[in-house]
Protein backbone atom coordinates (compact mmCIF):
# COMPACT_ATOMS: atom_id res chain seq x y z
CA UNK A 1 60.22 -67.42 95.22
CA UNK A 2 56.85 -69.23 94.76
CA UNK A 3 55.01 -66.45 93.44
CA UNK A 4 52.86 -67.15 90.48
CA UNK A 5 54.10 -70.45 90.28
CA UNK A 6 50.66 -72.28 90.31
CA UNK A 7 50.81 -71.70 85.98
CA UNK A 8 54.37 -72.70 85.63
CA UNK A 9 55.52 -76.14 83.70
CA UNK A 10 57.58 -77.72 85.90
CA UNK A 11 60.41 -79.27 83.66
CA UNK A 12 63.84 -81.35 85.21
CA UNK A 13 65.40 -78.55 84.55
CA UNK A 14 63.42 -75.74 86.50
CA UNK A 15 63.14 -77.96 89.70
CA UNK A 16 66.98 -78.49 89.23
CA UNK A 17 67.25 -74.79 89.49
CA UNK A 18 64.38 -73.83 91.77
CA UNK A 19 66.36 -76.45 94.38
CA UNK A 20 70.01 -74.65 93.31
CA UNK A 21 68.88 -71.22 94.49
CA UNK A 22 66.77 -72.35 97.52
CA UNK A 23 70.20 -74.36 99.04
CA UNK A 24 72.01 -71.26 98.27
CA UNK A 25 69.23 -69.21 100.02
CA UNK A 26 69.37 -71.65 103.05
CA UNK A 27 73.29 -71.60 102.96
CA UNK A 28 73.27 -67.58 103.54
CA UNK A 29 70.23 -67.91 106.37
CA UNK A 30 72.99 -70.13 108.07
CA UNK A 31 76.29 -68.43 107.32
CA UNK A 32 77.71 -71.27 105.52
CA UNK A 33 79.78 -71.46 102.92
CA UNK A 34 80.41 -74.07 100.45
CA UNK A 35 84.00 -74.47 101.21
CA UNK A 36 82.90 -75.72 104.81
CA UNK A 37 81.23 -78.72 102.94
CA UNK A 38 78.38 -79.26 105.01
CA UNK A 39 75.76 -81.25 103.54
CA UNK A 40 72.41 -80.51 102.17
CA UNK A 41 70.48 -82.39 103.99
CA UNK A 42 72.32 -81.09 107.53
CA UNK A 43 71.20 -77.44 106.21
CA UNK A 44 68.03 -78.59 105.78
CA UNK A 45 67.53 -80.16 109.53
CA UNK A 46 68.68 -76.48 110.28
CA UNK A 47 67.12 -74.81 108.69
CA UNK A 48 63.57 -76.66 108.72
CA UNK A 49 62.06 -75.55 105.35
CA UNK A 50 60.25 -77.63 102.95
CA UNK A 51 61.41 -78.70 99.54
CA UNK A 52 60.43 -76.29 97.03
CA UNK A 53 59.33 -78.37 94.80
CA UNK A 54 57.26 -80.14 96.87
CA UNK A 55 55.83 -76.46 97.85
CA UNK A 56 55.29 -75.82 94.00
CA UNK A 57 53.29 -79.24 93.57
CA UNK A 58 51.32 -78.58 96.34
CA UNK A 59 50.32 -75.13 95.26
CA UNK A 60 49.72 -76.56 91.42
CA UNK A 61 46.79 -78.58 93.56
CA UNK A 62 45.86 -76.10 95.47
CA UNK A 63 44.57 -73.27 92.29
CA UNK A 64 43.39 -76.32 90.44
CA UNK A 65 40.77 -76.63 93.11
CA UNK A 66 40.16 -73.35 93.30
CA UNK A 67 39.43 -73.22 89.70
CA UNK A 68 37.54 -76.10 89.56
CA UNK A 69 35.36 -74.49 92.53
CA UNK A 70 34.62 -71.69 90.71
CA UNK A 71 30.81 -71.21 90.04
CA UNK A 72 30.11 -69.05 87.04
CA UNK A 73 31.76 -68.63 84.00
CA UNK A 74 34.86 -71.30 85.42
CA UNK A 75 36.76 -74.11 84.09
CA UNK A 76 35.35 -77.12 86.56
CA UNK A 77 33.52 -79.92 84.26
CA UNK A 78 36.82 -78.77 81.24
CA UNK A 79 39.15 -79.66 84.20
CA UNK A 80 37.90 -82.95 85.17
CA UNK A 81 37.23 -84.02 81.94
C-alpha cells in the first residue's frame, strides 16, 4: 500500500483516504463488519499495525536521507539548503 510513496504529496485528503482503506483492510484481517460497530481504535489494539500515515512520514524521512547521502552526482547540499 506504501509502495512508492516516499515522492507522494501528502494532502488532507490522501491521508483521509490512505486511513479509509487501511481500517477497511484491518476490518477484513479481523472478520468484522461495520454493522457490528466496533471501534477503530479496538481494531487497531487487534490488530497491532501502525498508522499509515505515520508509516508514509516516516518513509518521506527515510529516502530524504538516502538522497541526501548520496555521493556523486546527488541532491545533498540542494536538499539542505
Amino acid at each position: 500500500m506504501t509502495r512508492g510513496s516516499e515522492t507522494w504529496s501528502l494532502t488532507m485528503g490522501l491521508i483521509k483516504r490512505l486511513r479509509a482503506t487501511q481500517r477497511a483492510m484491518e476490518r477484513a484481517m479481523l472478520g468484522v463488519s461495520l454493522r457490528d460497530l466496533i471501534r477503530n481504535v479496538e481494531i487497531r489494539r487487534r490488530t497491532i499495525v501502525t498508522d499509515i500515515a505515520q508509516r508514509v512520514a516516516k518513509l518521506k524521512w527515510q529516502w530524504t536521507g538516502h538522497i541526501v547521502r548520496i555521493k556523486h552526482g546527488g541532491l545533498g547540499p540542494k536538499v539542505l539548503e
